[in-house]
PDB file of N, CA and C in Angstrom:
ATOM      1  N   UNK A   1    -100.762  25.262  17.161  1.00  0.00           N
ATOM      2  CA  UNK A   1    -100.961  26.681  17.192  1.00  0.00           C
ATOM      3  C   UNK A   1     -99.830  27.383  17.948  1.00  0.00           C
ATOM      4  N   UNK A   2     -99.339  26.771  18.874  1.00  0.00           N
ATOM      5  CA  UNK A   2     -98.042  27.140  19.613  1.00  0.00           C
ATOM      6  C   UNK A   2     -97.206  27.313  19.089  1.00  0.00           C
ATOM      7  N   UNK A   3     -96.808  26.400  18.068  1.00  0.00           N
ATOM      8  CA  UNK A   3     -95.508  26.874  17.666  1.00  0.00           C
ATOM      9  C   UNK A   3     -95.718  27.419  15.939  1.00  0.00           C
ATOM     10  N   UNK A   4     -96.678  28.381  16.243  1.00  0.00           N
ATOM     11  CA  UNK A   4     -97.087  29.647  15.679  1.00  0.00           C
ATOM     12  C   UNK A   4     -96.081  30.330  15.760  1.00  0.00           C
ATOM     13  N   UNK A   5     -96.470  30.557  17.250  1.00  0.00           N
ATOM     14  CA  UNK A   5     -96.639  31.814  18.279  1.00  0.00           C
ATOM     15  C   UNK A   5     -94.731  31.653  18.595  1.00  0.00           C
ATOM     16  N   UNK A   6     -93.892  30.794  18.754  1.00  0.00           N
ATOM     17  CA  UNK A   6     -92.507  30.421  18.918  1.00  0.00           C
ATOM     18  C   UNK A   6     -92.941  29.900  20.519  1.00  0.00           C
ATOM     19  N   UNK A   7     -93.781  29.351  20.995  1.00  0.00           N
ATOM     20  CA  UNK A   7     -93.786  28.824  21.988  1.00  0.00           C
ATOM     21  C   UNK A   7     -93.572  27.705  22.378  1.00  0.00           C
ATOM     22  N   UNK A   8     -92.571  27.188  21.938  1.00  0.00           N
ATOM     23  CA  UNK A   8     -92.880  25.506  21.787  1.00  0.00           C
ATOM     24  C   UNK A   8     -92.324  24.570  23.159  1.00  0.00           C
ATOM     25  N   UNK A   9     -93.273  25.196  24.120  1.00  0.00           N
ATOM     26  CA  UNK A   9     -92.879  24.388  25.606  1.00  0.00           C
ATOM     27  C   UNK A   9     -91.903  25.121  26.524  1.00  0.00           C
ATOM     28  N   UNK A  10     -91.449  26.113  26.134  1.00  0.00           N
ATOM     29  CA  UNK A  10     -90.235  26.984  27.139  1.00  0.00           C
ATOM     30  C   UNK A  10     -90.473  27.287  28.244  1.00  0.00           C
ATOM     31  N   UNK A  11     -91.824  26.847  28.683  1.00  0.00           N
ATOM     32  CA  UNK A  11     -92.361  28.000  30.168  1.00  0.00           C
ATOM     33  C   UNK A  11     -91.885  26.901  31.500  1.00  0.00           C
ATOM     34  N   UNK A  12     -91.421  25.584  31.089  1.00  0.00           N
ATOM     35  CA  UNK A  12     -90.749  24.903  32.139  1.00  0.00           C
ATOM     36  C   UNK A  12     -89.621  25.464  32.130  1.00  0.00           C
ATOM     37  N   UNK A  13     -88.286  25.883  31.494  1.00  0.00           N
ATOM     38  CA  UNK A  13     -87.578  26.126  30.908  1.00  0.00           C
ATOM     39  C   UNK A  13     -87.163  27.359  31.974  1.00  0.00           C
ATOM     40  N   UNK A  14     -88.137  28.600  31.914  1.00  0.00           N
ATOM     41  CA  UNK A  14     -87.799  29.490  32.538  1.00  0.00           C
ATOM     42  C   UNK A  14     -87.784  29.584  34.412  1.00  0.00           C
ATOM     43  N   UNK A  15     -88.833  28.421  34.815  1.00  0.00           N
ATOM     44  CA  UNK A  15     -89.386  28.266  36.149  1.00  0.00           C
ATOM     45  C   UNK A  15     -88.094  27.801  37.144  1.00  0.00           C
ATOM     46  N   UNK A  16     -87.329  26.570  35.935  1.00  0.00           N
ATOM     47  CA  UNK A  16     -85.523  25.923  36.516  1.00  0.00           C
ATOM     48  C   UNK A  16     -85.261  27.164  36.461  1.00  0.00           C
ATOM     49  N   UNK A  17     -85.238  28.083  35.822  1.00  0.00           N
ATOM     50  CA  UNK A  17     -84.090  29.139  35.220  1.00  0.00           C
ATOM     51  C   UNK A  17     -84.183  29.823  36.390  1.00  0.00           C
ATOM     52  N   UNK A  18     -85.113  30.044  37.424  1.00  0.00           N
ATOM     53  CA  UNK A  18     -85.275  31.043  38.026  1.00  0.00           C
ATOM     54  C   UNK A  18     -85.237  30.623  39.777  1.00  0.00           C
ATOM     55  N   UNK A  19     -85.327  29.107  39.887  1.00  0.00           N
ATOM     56  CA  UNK A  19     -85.187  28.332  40.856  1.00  0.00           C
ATOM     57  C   UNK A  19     -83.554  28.359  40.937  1.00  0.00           C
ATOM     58  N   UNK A  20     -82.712  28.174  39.816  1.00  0.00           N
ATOM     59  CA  UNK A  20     -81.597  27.500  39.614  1.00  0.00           C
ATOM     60  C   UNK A  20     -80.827  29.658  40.079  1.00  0.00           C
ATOM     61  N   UNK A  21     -81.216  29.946  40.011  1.00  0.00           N
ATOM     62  CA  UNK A  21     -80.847  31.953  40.413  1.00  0.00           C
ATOM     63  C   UNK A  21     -81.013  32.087  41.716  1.00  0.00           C
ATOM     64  N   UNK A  22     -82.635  31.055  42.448  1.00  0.00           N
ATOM     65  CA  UNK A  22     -82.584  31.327  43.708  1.00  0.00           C
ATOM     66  C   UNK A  22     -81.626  30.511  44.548  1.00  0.00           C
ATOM     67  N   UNK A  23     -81.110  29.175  43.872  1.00  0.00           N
ATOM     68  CA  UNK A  23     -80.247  28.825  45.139  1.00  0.00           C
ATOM     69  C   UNK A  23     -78.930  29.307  44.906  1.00  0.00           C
ATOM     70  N   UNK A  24     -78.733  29.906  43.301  1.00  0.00           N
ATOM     71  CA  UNK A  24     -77.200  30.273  43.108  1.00  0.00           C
ATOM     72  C   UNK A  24     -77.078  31.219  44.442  1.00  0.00           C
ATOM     73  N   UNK A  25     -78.347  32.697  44.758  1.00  0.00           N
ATOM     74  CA  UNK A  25     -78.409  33.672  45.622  1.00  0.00           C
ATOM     75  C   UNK A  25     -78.373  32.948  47.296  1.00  0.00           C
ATOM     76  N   UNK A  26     -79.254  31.797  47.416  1.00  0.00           N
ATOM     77  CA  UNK A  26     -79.145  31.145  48.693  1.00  0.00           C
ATOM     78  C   UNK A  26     -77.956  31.059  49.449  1.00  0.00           C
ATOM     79  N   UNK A  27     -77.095  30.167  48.378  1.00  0.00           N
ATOM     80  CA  UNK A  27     -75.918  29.832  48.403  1.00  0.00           C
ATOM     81  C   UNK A  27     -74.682  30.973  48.490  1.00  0.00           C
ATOM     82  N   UNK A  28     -74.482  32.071  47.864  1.00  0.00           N
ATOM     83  CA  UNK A  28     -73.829  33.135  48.123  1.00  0.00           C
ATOM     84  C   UNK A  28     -74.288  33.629  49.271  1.00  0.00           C
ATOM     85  N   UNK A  29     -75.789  33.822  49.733  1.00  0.00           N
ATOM     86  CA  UNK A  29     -76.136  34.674  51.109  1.00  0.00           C
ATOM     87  C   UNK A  29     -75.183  33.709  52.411  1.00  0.00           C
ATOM     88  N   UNK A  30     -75.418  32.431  52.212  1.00  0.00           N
ATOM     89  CA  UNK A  30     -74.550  31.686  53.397  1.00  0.00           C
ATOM     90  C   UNK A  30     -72.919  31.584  52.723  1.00  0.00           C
ATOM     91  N   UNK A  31     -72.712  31.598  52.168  1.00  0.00           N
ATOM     92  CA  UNK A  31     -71.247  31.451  52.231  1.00  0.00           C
ATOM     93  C   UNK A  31     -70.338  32.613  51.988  1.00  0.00           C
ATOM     94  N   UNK A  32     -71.071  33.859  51.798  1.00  0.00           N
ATOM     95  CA  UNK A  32     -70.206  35.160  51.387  1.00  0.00           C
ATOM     96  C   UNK A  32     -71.000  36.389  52.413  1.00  0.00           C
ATOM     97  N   UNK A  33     -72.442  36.502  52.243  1.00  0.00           N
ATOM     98  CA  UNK A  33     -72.838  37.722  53.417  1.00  0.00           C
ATOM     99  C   UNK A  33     -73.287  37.539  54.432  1.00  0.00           C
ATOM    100  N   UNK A  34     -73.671  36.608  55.010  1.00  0.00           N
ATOM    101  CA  UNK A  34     -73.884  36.101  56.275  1.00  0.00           C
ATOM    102  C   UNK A  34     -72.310  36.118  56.920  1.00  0.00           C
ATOM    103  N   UNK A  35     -71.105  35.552  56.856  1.00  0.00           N
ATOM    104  CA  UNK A  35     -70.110  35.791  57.602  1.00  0.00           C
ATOM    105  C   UNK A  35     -69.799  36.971  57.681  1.00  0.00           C
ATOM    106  N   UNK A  36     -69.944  37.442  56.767  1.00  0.00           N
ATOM    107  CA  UNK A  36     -69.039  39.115  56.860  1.00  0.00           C
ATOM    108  C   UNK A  36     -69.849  39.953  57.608  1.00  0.00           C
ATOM    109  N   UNK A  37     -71.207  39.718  57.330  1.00  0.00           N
ATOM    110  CA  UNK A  37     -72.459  40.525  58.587  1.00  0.00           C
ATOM    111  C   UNK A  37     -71.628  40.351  59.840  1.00  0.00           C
ATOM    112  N   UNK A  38     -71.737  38.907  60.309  1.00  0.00           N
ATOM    113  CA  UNK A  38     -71.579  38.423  61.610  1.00  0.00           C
ATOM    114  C   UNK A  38     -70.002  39.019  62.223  1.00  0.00           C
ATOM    115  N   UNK A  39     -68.897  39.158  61.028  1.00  0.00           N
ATOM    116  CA  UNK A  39     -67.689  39.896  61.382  1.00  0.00           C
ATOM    117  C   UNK A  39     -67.945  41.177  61.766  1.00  0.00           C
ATOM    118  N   UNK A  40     -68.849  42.617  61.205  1.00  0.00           N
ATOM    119  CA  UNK A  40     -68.914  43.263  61.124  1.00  0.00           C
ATOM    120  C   UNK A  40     -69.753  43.487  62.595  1.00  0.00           C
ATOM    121  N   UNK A  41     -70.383  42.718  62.458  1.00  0.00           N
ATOM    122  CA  UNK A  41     -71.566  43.490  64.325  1.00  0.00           C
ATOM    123  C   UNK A  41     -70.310  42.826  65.076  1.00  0.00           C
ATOM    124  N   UNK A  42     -69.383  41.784  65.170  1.00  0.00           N
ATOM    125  CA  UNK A  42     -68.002  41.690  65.808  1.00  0.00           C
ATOM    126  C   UNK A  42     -67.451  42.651  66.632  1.00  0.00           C
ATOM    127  N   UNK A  43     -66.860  43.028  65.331  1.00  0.00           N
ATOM    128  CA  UNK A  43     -66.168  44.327  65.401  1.00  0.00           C
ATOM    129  C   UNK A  43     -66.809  45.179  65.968  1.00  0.00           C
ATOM    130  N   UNK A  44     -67.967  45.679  65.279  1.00  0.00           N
ATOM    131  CA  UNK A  44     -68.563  47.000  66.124  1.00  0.00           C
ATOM    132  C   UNK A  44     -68.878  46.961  68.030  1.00  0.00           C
ATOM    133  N   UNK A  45     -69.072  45.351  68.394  1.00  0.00           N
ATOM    134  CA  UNK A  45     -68.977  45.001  69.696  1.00  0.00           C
ATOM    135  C   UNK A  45     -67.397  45.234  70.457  1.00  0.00           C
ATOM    136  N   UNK A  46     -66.643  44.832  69.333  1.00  0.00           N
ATOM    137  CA  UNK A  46     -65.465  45.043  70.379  1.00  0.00           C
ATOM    138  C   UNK A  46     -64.993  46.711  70.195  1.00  0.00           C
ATOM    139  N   UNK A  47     -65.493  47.784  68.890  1.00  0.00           N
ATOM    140  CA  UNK A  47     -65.007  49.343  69.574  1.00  0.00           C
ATOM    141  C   UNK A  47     -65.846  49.542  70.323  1.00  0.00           C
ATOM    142  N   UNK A  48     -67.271  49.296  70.656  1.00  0.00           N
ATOM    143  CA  UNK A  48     -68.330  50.167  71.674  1.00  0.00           C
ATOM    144  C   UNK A  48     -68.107  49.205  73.005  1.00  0.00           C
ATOM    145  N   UNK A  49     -66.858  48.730  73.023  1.00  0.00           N
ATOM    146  CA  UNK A  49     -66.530  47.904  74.336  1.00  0.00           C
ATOM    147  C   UNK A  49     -64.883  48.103  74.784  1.00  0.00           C
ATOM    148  N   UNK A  50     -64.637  49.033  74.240  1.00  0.00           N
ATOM    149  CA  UNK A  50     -63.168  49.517  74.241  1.00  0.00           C
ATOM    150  C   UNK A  50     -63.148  50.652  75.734  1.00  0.00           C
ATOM    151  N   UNK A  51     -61.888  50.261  76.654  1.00  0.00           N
ATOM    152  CA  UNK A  51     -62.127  50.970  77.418  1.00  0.00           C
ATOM    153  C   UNK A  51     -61.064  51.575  77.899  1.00  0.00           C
ATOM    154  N   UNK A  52     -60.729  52.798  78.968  1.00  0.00           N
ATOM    155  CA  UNK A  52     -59.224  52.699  79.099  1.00  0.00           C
ATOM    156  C   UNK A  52     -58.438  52.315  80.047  1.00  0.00           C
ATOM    157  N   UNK A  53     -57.296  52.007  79.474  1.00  0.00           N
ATOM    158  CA  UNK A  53     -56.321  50.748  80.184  1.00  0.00           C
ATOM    159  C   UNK A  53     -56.113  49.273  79.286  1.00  0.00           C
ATOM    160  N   UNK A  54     -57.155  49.327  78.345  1.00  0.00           N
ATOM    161  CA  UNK A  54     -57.043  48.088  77.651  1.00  0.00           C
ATOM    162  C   UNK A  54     -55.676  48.370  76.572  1.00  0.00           C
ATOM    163  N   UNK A  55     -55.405  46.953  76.840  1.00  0.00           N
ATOM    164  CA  UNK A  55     -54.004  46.942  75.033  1.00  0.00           C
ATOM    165  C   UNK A  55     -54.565  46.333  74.417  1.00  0.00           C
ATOM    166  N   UNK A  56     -54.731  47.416  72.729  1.00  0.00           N
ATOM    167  CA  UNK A  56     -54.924  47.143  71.490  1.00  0.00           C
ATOM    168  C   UNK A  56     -54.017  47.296  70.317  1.00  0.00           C
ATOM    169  N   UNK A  57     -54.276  46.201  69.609  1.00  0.00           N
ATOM    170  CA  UNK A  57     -53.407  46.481  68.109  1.00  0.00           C
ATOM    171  C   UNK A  57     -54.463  47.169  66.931  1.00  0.00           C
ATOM    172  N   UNK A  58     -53.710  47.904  66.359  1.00  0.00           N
ATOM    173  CA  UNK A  58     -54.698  48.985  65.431  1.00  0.00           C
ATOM    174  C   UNK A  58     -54.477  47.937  64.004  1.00  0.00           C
ATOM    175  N   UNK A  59     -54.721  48.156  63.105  1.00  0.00           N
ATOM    176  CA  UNK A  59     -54.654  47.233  62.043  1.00  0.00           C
ATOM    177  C   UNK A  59     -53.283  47.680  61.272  1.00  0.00           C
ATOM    178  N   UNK A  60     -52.795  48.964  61.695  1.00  0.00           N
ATOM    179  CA  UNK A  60     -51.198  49.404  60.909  1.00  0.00           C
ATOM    180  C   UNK A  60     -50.140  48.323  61.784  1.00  0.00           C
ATOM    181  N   UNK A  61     -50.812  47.826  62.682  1.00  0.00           N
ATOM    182  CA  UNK A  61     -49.681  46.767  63.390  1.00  0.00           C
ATOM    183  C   UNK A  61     -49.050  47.317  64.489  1.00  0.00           C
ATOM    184  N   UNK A  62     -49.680  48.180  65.132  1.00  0.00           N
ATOM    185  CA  UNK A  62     -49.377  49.401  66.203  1.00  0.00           C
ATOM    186  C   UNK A  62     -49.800  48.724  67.577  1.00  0.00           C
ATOM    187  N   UNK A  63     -49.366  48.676  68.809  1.00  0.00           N
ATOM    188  CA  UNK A  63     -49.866  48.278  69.586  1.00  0.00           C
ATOM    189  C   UNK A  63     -49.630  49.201  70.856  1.00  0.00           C
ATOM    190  N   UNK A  64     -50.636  49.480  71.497  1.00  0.00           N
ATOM    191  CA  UNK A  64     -51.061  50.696  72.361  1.00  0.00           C
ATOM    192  C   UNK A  64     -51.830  50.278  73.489  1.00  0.00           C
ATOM    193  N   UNK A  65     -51.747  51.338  74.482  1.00  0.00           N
ATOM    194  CA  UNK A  65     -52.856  51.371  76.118  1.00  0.00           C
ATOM    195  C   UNK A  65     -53.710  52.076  75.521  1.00  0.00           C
ATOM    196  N   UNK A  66     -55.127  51.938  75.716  1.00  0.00           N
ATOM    197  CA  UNK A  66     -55.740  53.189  75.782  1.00  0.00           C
ATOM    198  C   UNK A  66     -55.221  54.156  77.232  1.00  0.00           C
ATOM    199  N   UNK A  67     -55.457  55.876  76.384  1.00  0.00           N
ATOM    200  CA  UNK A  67     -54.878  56.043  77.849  1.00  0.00           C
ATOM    201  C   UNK A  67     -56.715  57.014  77.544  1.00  0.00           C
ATOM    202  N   UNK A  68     -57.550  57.465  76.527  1.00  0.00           N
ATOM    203  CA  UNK A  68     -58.527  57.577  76.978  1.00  0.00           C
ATOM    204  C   UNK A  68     -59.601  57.427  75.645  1.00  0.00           C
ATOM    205  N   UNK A  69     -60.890  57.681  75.902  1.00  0.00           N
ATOM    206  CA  UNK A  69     -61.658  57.170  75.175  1.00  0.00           C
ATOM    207  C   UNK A  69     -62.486  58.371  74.505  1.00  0.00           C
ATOM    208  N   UNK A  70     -62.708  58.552  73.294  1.00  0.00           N
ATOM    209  CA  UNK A  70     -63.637  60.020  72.884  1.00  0.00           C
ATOM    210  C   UNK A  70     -64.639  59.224  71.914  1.00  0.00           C
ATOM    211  N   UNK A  71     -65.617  60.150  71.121  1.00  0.00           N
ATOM    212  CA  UNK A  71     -66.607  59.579  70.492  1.00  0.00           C
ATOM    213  C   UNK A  71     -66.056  58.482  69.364  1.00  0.00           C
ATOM    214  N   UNK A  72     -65.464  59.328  68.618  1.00  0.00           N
ATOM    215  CA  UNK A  72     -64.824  58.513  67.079  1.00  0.00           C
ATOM    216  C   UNK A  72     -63.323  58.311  67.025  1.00  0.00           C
ATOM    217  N   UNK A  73     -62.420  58.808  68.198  1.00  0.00           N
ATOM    218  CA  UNK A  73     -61.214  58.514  68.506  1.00  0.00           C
ATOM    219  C   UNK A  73     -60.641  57.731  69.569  1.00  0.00           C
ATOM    220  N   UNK A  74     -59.406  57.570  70.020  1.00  0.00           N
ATOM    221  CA  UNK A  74     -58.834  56.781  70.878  1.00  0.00           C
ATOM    222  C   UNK A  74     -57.736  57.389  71.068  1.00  0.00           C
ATOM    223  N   UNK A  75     -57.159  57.840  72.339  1.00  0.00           N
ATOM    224  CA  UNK A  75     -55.751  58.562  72.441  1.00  0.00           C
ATOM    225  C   UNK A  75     -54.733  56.997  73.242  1.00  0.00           C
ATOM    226  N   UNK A  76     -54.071  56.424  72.310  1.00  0.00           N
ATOM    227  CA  UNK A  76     -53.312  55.541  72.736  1.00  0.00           C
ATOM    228  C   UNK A  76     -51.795  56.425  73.569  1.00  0.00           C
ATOM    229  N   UNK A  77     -51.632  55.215  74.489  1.00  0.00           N
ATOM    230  CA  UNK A  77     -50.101  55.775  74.832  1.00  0.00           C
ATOM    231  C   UNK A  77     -49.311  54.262  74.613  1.00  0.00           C
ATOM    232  N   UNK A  78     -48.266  54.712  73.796  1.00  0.00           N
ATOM    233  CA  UNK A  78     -47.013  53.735  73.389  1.00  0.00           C
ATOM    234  C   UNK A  78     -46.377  53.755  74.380  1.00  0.00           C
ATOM    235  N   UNK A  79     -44.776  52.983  73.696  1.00  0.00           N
ATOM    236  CA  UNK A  79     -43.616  52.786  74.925  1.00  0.00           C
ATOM    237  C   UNK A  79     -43.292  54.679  75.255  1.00  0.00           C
ATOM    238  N   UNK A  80     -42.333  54.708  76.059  1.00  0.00           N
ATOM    239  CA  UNK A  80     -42.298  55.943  76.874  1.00  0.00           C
ATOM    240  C   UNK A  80     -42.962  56.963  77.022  1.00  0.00           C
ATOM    241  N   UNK A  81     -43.788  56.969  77.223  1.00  0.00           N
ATOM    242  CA  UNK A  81     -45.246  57.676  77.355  1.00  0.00           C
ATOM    243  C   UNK A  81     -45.738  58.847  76.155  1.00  0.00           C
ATOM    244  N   UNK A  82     -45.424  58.326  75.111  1.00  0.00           N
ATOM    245  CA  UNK A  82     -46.027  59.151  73.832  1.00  0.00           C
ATOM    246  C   UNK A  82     -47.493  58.634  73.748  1.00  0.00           C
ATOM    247  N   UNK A  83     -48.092  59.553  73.186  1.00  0.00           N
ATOM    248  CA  UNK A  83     -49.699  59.436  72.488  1.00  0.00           C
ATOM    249  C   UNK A  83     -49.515  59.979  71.253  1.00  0.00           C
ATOM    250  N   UNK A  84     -50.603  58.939  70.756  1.00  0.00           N
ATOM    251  CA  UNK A  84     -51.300  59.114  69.560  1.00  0.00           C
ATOM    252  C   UNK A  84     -52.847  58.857  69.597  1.00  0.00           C
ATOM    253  N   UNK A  85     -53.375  59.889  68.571  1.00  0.00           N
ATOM    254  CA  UNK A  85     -54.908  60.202  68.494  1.00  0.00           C
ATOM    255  C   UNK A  85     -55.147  59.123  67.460  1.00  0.00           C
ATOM    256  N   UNK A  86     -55.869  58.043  67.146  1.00  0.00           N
ATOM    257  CA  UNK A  86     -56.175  57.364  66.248  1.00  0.00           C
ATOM    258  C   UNK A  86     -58.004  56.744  66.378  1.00  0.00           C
ATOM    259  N   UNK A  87     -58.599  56.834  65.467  1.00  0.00           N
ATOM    260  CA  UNK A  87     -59.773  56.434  64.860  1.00  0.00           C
ATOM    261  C   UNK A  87     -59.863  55.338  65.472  1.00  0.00           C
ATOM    262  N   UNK A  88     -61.489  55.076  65.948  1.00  0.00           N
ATOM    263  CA  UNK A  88     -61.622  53.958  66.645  1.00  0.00           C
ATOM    264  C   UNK A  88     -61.681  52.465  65.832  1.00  0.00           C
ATOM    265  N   UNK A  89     -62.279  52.798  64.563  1.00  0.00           N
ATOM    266  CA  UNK A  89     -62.417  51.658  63.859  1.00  0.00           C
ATOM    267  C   UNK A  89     -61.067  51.087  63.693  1.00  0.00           C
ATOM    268  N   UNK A  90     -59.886  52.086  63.256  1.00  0.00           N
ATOM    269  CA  UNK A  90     -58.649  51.347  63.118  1.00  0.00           C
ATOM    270  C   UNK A  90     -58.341  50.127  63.922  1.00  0.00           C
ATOM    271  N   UNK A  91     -58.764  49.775  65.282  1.00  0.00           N
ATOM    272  CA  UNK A  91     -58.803  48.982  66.348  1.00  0.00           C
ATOM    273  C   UNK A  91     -58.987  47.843  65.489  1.00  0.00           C
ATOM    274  N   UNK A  92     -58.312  46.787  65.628  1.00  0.00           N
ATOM    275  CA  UNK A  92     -57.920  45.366  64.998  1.00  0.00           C
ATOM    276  C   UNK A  92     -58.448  44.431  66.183  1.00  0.00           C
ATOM    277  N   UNK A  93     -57.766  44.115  67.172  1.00  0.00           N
ATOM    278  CA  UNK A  93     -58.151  43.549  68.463  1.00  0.00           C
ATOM    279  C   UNK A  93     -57.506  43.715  69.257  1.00  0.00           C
ATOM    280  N   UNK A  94     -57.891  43.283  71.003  1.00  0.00           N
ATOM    281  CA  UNK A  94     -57.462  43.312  72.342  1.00  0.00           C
ATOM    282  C   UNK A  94     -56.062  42.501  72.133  1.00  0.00           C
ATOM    283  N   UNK A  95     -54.975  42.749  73.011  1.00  0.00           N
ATOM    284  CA  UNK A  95     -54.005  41.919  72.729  1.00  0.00           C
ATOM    285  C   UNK A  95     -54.554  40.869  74.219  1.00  0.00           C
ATOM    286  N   UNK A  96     -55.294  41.933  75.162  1.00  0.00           N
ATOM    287  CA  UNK A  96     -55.357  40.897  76.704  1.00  0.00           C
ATOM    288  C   UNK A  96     -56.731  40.618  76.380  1.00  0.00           C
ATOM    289  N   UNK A  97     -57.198  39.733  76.000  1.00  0.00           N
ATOM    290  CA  UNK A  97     -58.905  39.360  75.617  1.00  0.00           C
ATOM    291  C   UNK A  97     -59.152  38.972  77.420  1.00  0.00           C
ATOM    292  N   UNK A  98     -60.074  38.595  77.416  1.00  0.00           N
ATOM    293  CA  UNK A  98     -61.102  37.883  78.845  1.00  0.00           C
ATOM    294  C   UNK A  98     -60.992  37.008  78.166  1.00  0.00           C
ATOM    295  N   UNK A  99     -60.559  35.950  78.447  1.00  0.00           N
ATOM    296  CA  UNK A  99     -61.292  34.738  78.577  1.00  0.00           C
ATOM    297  C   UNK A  99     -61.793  33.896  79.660  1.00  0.00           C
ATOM    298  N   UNK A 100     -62.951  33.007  79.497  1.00  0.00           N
ATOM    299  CA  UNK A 100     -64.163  32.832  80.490  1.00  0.00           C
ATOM    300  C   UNK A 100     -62.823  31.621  80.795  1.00  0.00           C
ATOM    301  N   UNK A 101     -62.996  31.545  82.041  1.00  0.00           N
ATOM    302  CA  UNK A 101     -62.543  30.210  82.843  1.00  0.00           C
ATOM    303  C   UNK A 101     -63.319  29.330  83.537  1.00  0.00           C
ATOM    304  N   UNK A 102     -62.825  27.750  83.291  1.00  0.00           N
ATOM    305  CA  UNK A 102     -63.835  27.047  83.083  1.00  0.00           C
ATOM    306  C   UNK A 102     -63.043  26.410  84.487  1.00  0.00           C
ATOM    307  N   UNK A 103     -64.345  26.619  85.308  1.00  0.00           N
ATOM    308  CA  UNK A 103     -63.780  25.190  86.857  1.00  0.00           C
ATOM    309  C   UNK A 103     -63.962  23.848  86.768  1.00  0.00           C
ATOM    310  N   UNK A 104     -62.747  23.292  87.646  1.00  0.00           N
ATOM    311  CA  UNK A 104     -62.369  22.196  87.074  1.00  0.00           C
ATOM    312  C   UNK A 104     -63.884  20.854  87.243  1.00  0.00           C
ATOM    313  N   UNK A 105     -64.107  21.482  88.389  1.00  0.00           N
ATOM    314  CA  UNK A 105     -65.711  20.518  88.705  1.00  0.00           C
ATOM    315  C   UNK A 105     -66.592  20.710  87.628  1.00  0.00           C
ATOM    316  N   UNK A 106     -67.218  21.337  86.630  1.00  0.00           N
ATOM    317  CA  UNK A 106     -67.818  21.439  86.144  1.00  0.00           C
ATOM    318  C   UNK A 106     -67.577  20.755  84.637  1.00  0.00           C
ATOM    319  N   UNK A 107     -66.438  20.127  84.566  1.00  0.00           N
ATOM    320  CA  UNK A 107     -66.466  19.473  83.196  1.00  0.00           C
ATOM    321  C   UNK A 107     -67.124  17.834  83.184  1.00  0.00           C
ATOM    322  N   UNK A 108     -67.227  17.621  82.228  1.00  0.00           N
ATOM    323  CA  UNK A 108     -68.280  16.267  81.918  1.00  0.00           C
ATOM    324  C   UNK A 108     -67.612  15.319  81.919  1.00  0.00           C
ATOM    325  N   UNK A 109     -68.111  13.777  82.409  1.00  0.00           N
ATOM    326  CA  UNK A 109     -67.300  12.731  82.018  1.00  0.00           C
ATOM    327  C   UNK A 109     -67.607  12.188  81.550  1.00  0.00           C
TER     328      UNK A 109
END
């Protein structure tokens, strides 16, 4: 009577079809939007941590002091004391990062 109807067993058929979509999506969520999330709250940590006196490179390849800090801008000062007003997002990274220092007693043997 099924294959009346054109049914002739397909309903396994569609269940792979739709398993085989969820890990294609699994698989893109970890290897394509999960990093770029994790870049993006990054970034947004290092402009809402921007302060002045710090040296930054802007992403035009510019490298600057802050000399002060406003809502959505940054007034850098270059070599001989010029400024420029530039957008905070433009900010690429710190050229002087923190890094944590590790004492010498505390490593493992």
């Amino acid at each position: 009577m099924s294959e009346l109807f054109g049914q002739s067993g397909q309903g396994g058929g569609i269940l792979s079809m739709l398993m085989m979509f969820g890990a294609m999506f699994a698989i893109l969520y970890f290897v394509m939007i999960r990093p770029q999330q994790k870049q993006q709250k990054k970034h947004q940590e290092l402009i809402s941590s921007l302060k002045k006196g710090d040296e930054v490179i802007l992403s035009s390849g510019i490298v600057g002091r802050i000399f002060s800090v406003e809502d959505k801008f940054l007034v850098l000062e270059l070599a001989d004391k010029n400024k420029m007003k530039v957008l905070k997002i433009a900010v690429q990274a710190l050229t002087n990062p923190i890094v944590p220092v590790i004492e010498a007693g505390s490593e493992k043997k």
